[in-house]
N, C-alpha and C. Protein backbone atom coordinates (compact mmCIF):
# COMPACT_ATOMS: atom_id res chain seq x y z
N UNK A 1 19.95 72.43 87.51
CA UNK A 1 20.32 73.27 86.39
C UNK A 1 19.79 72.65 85.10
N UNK A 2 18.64 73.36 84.62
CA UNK A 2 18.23 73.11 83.54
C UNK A 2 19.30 73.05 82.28
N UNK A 3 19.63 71.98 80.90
CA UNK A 3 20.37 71.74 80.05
C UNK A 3 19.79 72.82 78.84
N UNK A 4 20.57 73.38 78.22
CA UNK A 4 20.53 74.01 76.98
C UNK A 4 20.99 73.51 76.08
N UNK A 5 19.92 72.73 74.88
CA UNK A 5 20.08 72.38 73.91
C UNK A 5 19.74 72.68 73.24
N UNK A 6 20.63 72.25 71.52
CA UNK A 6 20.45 72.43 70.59
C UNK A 6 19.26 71.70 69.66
N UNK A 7 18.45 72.64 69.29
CA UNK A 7 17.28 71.31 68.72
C UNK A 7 17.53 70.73 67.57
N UNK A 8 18.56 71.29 66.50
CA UNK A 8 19.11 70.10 65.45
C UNK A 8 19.64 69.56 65.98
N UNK A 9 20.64 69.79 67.28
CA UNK A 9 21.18 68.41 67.48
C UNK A 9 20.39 67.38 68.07
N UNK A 10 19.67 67.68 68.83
CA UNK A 10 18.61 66.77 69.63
C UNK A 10 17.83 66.09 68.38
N UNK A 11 17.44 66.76 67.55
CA UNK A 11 16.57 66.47 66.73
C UNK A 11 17.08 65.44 66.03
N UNK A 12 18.33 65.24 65.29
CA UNK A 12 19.14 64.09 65.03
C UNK A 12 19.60 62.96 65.83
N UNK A 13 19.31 63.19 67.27
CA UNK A 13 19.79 61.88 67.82
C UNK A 13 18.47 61.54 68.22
N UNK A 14 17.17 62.06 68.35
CA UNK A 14 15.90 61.76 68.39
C UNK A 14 15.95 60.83 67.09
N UNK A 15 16.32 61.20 65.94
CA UNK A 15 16.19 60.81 64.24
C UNK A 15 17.08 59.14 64.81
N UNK A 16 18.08 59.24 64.97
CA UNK A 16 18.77 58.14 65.17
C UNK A 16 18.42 56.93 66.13
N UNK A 17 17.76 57.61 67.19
CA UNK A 17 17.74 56.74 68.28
C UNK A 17 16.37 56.09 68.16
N UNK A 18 15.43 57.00 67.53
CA UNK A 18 13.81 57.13 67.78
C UNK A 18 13.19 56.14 69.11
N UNK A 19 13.46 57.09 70.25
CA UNK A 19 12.70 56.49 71.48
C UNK A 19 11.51 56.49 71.48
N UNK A 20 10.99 55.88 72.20
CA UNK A 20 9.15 55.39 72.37
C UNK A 20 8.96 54.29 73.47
N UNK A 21 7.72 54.57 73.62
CA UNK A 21 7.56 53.60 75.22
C UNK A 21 8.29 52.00 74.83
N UNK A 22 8.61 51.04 75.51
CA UNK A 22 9.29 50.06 75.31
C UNK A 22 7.90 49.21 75.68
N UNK A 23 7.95 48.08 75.01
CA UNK A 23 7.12 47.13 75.01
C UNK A 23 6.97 45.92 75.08
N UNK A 24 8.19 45.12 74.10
CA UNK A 24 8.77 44.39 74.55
C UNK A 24 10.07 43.83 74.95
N UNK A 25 10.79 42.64 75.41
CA UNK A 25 11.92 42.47 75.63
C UNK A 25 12.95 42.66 74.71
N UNK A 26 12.67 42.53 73.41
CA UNK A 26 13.23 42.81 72.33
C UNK A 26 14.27 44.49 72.54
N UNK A 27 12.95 45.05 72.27
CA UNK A 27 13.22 46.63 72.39
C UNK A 27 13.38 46.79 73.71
N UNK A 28 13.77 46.25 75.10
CA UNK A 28 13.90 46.66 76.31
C UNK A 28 15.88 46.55 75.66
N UNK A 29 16.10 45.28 75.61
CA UNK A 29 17.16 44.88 74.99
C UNK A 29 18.09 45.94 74.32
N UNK A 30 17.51 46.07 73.44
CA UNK A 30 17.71 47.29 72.82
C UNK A 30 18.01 48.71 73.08
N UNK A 31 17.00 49.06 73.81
CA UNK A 31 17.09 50.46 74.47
C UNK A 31 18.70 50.26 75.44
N UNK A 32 18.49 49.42 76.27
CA UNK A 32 20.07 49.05 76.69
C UNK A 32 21.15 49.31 76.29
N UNK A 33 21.53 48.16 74.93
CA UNK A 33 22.51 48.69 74.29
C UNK A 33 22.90 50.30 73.86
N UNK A 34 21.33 51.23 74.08
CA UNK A 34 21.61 52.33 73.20
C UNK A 34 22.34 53.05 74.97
N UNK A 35 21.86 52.87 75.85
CA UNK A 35 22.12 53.15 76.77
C UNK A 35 23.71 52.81 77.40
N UNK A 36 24.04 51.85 77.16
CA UNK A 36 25.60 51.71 77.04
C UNK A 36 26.20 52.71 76.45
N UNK A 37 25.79 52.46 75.04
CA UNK A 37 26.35 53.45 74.06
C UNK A 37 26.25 54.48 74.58
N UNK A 38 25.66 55.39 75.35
CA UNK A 38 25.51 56.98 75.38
C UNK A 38 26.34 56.88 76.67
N UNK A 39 26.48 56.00 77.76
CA UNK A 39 26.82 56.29 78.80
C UNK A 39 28.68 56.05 79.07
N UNK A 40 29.15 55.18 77.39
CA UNK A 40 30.80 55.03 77.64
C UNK A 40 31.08 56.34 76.78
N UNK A 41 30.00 57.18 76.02
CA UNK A 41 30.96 58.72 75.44
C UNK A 41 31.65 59.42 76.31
N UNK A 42 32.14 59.74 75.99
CA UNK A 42 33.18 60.24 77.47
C UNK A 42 33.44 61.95 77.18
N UNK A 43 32.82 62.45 75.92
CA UNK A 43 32.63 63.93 75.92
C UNK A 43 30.99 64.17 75.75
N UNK A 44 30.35 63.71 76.78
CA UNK A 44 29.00 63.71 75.99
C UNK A 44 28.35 64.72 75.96
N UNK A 45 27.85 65.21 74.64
CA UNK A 45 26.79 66.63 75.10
C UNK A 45 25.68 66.89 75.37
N UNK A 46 25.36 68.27 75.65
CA UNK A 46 24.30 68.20 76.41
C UNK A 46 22.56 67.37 75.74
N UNK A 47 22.85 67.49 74.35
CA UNK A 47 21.87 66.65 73.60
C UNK A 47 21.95 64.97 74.19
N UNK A 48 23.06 64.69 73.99
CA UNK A 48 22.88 62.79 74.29
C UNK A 48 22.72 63.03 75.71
N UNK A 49 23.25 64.30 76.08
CA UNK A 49 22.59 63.46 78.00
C UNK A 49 21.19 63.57 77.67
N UNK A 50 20.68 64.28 77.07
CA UNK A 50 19.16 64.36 77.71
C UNK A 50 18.88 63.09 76.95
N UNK A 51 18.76 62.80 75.92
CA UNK A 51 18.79 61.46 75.40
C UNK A 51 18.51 60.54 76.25
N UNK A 52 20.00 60.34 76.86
CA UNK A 52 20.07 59.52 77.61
C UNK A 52 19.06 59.50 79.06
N UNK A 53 19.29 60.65 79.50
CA UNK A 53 17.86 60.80 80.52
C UNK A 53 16.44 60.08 80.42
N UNK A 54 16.22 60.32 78.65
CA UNK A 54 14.66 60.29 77.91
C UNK A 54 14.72 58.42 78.14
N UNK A 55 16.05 57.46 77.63
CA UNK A 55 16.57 56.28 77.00
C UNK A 55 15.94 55.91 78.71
N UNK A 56 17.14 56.15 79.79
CA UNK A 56 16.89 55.77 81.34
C UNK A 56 15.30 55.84 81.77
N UNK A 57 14.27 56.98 81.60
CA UNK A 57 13.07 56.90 82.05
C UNK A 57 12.44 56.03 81.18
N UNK A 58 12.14 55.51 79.91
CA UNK A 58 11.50 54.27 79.14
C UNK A 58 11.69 53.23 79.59
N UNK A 59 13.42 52.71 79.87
CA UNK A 59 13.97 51.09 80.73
C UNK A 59 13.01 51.48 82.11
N UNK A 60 13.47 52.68 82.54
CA UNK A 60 12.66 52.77 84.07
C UNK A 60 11.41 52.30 83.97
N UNK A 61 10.54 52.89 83.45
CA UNK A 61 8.97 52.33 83.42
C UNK A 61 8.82 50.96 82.73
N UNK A 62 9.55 50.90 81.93
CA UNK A 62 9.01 49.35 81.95
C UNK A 62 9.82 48.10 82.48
N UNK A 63 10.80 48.64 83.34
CA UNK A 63 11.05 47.75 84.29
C UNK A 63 9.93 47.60 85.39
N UNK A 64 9.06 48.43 85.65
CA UNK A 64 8.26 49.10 87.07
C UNK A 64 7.30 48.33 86.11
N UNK A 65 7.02 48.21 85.25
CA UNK A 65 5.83 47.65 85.01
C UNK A 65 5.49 45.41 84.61
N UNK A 66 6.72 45.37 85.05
CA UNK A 66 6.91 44.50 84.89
C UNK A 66 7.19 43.65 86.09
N UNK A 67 6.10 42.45 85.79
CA UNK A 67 5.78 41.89 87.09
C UNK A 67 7.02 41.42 88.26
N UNK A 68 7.21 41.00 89.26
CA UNK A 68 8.63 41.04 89.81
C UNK A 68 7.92 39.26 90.51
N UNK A 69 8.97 38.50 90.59
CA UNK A 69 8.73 37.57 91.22
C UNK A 69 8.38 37.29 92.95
N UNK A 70 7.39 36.36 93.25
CA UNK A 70 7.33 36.33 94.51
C UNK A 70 8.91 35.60 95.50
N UNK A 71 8.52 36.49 96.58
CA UNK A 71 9.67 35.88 97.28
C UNK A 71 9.65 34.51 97.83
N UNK A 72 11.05 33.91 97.74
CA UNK A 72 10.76 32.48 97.73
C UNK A 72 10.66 32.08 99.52
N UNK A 73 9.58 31.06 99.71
CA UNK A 73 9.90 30.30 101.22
C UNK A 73 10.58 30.16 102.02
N UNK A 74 11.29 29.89 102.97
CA UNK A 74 12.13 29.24 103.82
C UNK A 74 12.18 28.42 103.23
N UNK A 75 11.37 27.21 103.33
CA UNK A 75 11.46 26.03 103.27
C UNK A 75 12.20 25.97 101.60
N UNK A 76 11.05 27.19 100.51
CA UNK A 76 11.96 26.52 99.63
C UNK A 76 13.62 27.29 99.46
N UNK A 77 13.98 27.96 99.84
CA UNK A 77 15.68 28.46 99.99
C UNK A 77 15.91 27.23 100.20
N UNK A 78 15.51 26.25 101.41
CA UNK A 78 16.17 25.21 102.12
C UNK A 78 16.26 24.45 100.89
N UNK A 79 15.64 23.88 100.35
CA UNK A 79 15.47 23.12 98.98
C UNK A 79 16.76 23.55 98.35
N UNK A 80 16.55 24.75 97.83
CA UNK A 80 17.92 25.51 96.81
C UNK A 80 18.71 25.07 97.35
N UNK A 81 19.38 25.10 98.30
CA UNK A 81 20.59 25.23 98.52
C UNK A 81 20.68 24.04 99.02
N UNK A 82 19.90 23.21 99.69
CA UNK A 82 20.47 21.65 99.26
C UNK A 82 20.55 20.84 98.37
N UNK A 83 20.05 21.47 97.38
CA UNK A 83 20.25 20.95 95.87
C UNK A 83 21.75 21.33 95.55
N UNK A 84 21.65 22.87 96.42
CA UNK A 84 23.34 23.36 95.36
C UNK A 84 23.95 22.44 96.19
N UNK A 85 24.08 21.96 97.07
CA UNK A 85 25.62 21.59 97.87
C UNK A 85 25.01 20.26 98.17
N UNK A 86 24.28 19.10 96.93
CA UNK A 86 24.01 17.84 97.08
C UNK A 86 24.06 17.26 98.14
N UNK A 87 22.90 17.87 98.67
CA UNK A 87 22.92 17.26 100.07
C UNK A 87 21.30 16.76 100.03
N UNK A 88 21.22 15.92 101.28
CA UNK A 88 19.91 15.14 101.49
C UNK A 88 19.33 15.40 102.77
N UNK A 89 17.97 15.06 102.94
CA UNK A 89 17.81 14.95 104.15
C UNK A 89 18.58 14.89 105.38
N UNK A 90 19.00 13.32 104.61
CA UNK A 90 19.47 12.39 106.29
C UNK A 90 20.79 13.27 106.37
N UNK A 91 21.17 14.40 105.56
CA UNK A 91 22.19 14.65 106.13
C UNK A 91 22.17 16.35 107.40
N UNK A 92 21.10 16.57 107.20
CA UNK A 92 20.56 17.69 108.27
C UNK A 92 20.16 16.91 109.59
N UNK A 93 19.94 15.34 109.17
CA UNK A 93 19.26 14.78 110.26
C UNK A 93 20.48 14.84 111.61
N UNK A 94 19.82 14.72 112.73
CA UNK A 94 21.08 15.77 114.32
C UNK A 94 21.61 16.82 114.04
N UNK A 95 21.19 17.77 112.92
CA UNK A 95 21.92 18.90 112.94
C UNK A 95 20.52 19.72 113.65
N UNK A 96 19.63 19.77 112.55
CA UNK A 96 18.02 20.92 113.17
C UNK A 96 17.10 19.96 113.56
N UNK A 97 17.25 18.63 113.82
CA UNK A 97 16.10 17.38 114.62
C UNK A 97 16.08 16.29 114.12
N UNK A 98 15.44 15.16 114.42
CA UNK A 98 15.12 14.22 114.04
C UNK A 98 14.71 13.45 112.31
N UNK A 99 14.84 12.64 111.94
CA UNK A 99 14.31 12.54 110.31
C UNK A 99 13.05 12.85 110.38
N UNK A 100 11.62 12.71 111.32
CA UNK A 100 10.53 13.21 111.31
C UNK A 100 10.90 14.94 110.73
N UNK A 101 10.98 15.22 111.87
CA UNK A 101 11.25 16.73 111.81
C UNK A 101 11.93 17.42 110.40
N UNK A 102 13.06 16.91 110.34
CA UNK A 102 13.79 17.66 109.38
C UNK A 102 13.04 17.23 107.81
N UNK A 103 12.57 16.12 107.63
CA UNK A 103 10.93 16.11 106.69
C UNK A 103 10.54 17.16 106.87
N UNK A 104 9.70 17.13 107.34
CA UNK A 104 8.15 18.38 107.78
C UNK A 104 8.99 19.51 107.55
N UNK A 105 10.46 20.07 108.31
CA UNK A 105 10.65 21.18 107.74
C UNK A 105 10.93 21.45 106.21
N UNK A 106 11.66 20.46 105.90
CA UNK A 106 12.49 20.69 104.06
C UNK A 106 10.95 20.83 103.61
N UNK A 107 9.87 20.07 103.99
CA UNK A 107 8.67 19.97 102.80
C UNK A 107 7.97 21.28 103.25
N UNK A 108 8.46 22.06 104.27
CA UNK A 108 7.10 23.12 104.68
C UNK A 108 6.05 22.64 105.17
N UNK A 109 6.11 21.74 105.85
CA UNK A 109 4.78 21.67 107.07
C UNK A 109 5.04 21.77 108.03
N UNK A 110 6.77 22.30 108.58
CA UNK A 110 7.05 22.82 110.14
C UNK A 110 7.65 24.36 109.69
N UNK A 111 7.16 25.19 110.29
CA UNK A 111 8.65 26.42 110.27
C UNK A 111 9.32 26.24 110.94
N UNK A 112 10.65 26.74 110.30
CA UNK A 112 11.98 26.76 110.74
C UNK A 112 12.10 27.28 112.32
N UNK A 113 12.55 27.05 113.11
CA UNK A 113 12.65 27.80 114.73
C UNK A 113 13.37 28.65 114.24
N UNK A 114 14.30 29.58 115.09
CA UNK A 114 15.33 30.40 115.03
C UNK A 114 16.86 29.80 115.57
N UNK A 115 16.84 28.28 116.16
CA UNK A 115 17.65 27.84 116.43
C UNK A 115 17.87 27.03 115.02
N UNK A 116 17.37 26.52 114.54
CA UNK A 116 17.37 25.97 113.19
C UNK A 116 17.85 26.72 111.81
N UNK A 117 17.23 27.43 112.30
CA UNK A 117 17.76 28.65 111.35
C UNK A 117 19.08 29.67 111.23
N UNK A 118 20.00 29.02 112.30
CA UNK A 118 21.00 29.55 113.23
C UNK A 118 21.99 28.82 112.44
N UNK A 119 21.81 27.11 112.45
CA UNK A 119 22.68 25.86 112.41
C UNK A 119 22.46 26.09 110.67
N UNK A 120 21.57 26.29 110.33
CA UNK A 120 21.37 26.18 108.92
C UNK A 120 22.33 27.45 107.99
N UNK A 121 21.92 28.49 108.59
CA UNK A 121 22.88 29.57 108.02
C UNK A 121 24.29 29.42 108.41
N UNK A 122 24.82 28.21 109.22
CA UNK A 122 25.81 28.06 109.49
C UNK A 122 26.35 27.13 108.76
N UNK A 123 25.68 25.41 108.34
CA UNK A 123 25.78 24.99 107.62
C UNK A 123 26.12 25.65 106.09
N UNK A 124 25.40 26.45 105.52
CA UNK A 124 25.36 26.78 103.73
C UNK A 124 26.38 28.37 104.31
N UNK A 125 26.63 28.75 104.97
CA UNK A 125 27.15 30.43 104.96
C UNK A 125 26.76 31.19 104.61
N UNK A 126 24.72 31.19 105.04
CA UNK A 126 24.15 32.30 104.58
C UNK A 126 23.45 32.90 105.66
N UNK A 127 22.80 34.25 105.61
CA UNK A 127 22.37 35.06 106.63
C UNK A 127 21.33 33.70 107.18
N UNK A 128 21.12 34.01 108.21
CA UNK A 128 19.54 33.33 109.47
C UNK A 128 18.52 33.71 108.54
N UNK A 129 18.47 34.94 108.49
CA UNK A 129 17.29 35.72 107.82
C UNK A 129 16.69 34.85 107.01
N UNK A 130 17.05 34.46 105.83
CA UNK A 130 16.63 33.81 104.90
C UNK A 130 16.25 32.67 104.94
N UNK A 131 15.83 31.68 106.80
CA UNK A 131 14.88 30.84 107.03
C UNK A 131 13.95 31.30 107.83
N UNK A 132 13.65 32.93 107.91
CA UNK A 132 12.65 32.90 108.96
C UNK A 132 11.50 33.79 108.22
């Protein structure tokens, strides 16, 4: 269902808001807050929704255009999270193999098995998934 609006009113919250492609974090920032703002009115009309529609597709694209990080390793999750829960080597050592072994894996020159990856998500309480 197409919205029927008013174009002074639109035209004033166009005046107020003045949207435009977003560029940087600054104005991503920004557009946000305006986006809060339109989304706690709680009688909103049909002008600020579309607004708000116009506010949502600008964050949209330049979220999409903005590079996304690579996904991290096995090996390095394993890192993370033995950093979070100060742990060391020697202390995986008889849990997923030997001190050879459990080297080569923390550094990434062995992959993880799926039995390793079993004891490990059991160790920290996180999915398997996230060593294989």
């Amino acid at each position: 269902m197409a919205l029927t609006i008013n174009p002074d009113t639109y035209n004033q919250l166009l005046i107020k808001f003045q949207p435009k492609v977003i560029e940087t974090e600054a104005e991503y920032q920004e557009y946000g807050d305006i986006l809060i703002e339109l989304m706690m009115e709680t009688n909103r009309s049909e002008e600020e929704t579309a607004i708000l529609k116009l506010i949502s597709a600008l964050i949209k694209e330049y979220d999409e255009k903005q590079e996304q990080p690579k996904p991290a390793s096995p090996h390095e999750i394993l890192q993370y999270l033995m950093e979070e829960h100060n742990m060391k080597q020697v202390d995986l050592v008889g849990k997923i193999g030997s001190k050879g072994v459990v080297s080569e894996v923390v550094n990434g020159k062995r992959s993880i098995s799926k039995s390793q990856a079993k004891t490990l998500a059991e160790i920290f309480h996180v999915s398997p998934a996230l060593f294989i």
